[in-house]
N, C-alpha and C. Protein backbone atom coordinates (compact mmCIF):
# COMPACT_ATOMS: atom_id res chain seq x y z
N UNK A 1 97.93 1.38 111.84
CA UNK A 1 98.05 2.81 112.01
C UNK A 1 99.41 3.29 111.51
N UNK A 2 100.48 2.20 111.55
CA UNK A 2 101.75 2.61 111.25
C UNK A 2 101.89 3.09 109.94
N UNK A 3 101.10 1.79 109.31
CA UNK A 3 101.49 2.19 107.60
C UNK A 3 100.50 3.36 106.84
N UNK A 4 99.38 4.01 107.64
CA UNK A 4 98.58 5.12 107.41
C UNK A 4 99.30 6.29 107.58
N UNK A 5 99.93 6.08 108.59
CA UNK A 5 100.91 7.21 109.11
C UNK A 5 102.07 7.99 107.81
N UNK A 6 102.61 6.19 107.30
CA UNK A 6 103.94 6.30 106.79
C UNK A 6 103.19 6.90 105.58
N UNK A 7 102.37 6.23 104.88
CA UNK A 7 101.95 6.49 103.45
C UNK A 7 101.12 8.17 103.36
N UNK A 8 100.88 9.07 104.58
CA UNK A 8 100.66 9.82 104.74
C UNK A 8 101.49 10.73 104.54
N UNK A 9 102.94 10.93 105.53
CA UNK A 9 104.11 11.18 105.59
C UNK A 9 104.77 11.23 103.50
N UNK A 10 104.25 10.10 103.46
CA UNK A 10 104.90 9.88 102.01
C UNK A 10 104.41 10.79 101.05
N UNK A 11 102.88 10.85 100.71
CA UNK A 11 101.76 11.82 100.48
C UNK A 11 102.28 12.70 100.62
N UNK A 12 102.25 13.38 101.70
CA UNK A 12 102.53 15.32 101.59
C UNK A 12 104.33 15.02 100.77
N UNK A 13 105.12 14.31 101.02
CA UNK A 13 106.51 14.66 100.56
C UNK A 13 105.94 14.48 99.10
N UNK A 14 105.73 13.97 98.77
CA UNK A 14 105.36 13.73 97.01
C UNK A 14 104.23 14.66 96.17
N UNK A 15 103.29 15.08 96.73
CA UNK A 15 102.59 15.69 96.96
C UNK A 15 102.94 17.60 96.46
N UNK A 16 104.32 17.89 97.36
CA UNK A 16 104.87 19.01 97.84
C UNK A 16 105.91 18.65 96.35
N UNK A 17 106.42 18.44 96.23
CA UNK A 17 107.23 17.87 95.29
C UNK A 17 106.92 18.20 93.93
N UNK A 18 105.34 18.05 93.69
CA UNK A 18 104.83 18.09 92.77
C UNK A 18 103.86 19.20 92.42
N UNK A 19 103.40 19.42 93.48
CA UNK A 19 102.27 20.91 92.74
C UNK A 19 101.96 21.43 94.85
N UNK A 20 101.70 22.46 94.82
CA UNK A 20 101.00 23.46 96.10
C UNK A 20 100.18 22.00 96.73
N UNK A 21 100.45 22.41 98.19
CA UNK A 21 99.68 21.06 98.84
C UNK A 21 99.51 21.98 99.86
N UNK A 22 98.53 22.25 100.69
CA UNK A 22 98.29 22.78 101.87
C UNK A 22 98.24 22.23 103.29
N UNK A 23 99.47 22.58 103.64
CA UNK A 23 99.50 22.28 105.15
C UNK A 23 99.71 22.94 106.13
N UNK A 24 99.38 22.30 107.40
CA UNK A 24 99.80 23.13 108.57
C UNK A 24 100.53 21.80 109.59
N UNK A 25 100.97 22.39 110.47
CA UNK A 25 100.97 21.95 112.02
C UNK A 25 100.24 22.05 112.94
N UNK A 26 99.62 21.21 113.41
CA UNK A 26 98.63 21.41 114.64
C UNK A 26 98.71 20.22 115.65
N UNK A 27 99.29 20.84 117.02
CA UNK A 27 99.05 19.81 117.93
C UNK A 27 97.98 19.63 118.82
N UNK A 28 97.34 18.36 119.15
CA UNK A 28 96.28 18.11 120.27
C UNK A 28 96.30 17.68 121.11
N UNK A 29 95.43 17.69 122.22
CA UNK A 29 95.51 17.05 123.52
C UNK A 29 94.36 15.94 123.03
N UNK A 30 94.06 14.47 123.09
CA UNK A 30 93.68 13.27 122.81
C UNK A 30 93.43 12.57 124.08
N UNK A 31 92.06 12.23 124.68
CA UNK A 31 91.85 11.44 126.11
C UNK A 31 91.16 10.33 125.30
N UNK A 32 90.59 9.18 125.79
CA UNK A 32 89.66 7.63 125.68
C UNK A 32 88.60 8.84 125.38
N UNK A 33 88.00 8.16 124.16
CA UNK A 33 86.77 8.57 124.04
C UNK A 33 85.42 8.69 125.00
N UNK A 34 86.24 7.37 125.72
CA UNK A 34 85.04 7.38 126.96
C UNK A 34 85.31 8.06 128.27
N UNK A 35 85.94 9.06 128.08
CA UNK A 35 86.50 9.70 129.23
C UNK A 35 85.27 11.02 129.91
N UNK A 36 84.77 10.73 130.71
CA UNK A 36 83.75 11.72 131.19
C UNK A 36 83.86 13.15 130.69
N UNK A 37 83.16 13.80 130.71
CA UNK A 37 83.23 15.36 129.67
C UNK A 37 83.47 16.30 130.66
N UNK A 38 83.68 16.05 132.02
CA UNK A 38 84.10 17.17 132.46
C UNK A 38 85.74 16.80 133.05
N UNK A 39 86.12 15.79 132.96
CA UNK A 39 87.58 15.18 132.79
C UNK A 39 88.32 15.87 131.27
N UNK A 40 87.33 15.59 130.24
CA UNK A 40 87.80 16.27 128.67
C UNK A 40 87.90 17.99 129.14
N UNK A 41 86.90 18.57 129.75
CA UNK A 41 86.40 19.91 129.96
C UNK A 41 87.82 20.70 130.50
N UNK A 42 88.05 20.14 131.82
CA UNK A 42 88.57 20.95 132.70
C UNK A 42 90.18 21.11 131.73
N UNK A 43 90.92 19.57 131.14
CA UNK A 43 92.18 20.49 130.27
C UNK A 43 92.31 21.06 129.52
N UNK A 44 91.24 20.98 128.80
CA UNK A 44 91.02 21.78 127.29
C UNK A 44 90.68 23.26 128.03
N UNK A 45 90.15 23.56 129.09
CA UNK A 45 89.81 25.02 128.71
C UNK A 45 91.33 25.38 129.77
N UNK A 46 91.89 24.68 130.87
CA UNK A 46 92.83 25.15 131.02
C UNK A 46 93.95 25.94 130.06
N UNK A 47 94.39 24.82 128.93
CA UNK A 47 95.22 24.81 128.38
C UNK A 47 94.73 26.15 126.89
N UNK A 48 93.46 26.09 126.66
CA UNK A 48 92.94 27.45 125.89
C UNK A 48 93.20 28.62 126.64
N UNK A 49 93.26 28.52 128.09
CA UNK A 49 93.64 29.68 128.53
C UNK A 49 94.78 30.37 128.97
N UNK A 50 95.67 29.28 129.13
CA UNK A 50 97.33 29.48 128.84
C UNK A 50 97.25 29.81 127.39
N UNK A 51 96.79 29.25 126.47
CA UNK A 51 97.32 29.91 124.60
C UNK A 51 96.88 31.08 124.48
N UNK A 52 96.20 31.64 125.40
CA UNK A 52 95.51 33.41 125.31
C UNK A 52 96.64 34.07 126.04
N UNK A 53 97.59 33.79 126.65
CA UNK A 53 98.54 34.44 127.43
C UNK A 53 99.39 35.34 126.97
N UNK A 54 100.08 36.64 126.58
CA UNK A 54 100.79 37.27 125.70
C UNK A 54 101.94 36.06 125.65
N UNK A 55 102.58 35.86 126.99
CA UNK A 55 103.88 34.62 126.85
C UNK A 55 104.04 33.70 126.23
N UNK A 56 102.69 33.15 125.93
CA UNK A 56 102.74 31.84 125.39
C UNK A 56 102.56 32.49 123.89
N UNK A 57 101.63 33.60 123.54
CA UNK A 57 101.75 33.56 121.97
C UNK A 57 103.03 34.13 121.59
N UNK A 58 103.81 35.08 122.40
CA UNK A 58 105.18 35.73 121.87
C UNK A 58 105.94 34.64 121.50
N UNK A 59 106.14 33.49 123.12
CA UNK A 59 106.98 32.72 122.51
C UNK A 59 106.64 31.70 121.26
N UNK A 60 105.43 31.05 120.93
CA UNK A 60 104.91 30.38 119.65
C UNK A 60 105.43 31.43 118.47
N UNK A 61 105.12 32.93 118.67
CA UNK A 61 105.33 33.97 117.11
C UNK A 61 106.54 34.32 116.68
N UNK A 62 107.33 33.82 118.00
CA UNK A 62 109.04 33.75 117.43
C UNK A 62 109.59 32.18 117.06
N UNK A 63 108.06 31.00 116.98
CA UNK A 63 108.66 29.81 116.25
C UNK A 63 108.18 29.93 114.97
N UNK A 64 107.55 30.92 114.58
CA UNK A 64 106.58 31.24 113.59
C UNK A 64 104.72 30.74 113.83
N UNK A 65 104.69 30.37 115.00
CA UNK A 65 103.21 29.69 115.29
C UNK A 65 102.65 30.31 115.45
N UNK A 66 101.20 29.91 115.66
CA UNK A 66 100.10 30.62 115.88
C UNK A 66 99.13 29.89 116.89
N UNK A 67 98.97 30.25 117.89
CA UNK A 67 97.85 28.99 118.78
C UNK A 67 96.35 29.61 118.68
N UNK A 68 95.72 28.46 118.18
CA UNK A 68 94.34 28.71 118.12
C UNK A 68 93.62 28.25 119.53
N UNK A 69 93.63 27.15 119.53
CA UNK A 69 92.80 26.74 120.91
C UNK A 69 91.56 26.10 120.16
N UNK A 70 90.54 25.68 121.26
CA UNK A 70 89.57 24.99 120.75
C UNK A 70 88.93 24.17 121.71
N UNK A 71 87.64 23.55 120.92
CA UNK A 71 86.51 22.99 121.37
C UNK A 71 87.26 21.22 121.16
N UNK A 72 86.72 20.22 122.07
CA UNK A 72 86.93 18.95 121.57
C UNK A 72 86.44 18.62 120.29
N UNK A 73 85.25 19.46 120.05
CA UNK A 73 84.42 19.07 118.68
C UNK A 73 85.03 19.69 117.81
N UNK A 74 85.92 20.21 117.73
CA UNK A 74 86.58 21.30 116.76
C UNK A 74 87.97 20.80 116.74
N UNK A 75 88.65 19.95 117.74
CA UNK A 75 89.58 18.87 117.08
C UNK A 75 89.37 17.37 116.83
N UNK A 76 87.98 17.23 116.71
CA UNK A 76 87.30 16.14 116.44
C UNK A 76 87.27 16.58 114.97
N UNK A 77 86.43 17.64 114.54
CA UNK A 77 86.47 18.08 113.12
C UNK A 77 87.67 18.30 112.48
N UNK A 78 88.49 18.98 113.01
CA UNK A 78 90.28 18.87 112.54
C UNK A 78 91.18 17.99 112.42
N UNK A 79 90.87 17.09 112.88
CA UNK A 79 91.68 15.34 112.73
C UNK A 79 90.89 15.26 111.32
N UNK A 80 89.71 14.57 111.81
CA UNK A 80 88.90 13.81 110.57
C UNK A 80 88.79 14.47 109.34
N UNK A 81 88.72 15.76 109.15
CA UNK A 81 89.33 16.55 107.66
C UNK A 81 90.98 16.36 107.13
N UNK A 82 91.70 16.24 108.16
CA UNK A 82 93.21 16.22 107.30
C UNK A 82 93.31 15.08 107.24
N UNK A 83 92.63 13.53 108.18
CA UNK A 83 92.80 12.39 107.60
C UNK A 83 91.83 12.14 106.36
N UNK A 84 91.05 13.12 105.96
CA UNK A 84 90.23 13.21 104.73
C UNK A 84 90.63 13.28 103.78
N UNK A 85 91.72 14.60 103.96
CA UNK A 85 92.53 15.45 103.02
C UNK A 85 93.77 14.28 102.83
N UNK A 86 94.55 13.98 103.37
CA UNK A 86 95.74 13.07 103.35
C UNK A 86 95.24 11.66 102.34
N UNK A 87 94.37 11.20 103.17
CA UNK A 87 93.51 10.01 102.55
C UNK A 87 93.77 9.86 100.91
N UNK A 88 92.94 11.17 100.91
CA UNK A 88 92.15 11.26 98.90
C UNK A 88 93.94 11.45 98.75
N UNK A 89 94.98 12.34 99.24
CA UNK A 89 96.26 12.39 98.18
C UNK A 89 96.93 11.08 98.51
N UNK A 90 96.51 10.14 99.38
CA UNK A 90 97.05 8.74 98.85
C UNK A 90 96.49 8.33 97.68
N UNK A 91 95.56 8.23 97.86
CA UNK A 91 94.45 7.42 96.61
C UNK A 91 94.90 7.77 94.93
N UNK A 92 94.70 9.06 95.09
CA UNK A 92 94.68 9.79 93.91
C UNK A 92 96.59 9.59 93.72
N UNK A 93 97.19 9.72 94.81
CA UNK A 93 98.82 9.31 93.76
C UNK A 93 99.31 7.95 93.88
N UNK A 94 98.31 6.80 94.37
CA UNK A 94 98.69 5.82 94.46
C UNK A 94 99.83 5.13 95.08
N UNK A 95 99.73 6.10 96.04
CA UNK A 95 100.67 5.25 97.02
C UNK A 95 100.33 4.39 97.82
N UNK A 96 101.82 3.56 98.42
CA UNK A 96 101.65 2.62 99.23
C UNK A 96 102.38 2.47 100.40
N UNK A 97 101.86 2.40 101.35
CA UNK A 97 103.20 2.23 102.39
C UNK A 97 104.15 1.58 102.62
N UNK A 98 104.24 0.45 101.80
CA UNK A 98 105.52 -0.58 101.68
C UNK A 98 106.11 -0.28 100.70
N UNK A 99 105.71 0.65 99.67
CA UNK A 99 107.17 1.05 98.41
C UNK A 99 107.34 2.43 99.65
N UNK A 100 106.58 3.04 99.59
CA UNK A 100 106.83 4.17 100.81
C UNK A 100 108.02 3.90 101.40
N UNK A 101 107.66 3.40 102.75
CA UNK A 101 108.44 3.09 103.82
C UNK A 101 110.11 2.66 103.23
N UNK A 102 110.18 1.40 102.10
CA UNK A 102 111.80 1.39 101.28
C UNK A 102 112.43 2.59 101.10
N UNK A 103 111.66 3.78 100.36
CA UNK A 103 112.47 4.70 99.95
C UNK A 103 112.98 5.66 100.71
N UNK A 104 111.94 5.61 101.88
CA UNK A 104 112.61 6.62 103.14
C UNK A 104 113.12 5.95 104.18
N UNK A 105 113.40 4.42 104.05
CA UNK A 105 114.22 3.76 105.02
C UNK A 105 115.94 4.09 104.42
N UNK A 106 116.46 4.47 105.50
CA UNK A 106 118.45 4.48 105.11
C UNK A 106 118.69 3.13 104.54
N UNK A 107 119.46 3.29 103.82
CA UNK A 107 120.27 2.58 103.27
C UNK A 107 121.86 1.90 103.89
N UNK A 108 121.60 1.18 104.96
CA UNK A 108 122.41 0.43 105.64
C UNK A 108 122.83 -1.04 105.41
N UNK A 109 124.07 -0.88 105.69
CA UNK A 109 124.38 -2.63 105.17
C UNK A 109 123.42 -3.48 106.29
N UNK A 110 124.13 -4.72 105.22
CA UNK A 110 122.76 -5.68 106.31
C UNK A 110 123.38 -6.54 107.40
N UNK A 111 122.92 -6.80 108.35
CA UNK A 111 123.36 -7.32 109.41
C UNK A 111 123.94 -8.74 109.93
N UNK A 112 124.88 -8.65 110.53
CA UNK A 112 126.06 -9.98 110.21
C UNK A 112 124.73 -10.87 110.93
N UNK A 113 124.92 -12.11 110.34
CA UNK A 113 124.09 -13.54 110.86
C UNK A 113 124.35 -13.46 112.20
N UNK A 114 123.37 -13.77 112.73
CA UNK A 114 123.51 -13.89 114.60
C UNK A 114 124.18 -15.16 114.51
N UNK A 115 124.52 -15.78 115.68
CA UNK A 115 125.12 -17.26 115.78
C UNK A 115 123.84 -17.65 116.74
N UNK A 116 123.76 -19.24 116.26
CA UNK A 116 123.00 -20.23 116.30
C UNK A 116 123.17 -20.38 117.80
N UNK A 117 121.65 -20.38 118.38
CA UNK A 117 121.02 -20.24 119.90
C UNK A 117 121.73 -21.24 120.33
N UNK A 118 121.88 -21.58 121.99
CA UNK A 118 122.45 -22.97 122.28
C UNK A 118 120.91 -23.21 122.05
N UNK A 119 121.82 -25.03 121.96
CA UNK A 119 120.19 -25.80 122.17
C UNK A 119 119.78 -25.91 121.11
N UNK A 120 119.94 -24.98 119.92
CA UNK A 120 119.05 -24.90 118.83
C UNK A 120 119.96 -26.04 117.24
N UNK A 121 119.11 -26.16 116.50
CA UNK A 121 119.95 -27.02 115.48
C UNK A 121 120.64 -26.53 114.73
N UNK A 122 121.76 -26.94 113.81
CA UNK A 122 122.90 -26.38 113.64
C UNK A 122 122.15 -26.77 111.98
């Protein structure tokens, strides 16, 4: 999952770099799939009904946000399209997550030799 992540991450920067790429921000609430539906039910509509609040959208429209809210099936459909979307702009620019991950790791010296464990051979 790490290196999907990174080579994703890598994707939109290269991506953006290079021609219009469409993105957003969107955060979710995520339970066990096997989590009973009225356990899924009761936070999702809580929390849709705090994002209808004038407070909560003033303060999101002065981060520039926008809260939509939603169905589980409707961030079931919203994951699995941008890992759709992300996916194909790996493929298509051929990236990888291990040249990835080098170029956006810092550039730090390398680390003095530990000294030899007791006990261990010299």
């Amino acid at each position: 999952m790490r290196r999907l992540l990174a080579a994703i991450l890598c994707a939109a920067a290269t991506a953006s770099a290079q021609e219009p790429y469409p993105s957003d921000i969107w955060y979710g609430l995520y339970l066990p799939a096997a989590a009973p539906r009225d356990v899924v039910q009761k936070p999702g509509g809580e929390i849709n009904a705090l994002l209808k609040t004038a407070a909560i959208a003033e303060t999101l429209a002065r981060q520039g946000l926008q809260a939509t809210g939603g169905t589980p099936e409707q961030l079931a459909d919203l994951t699995r399209n941008d890992l759709e979307r992300s996916g194909r702009i790996v493929r298509e620019a051929g990236i990888r997550a291990d040249r990835c991950a080098r170029r956006l790791r810092p550039r730090l010296p390398a680390p003095a030799p530990s000294p030899p464990r007791r006990g261990s051979p010299r």
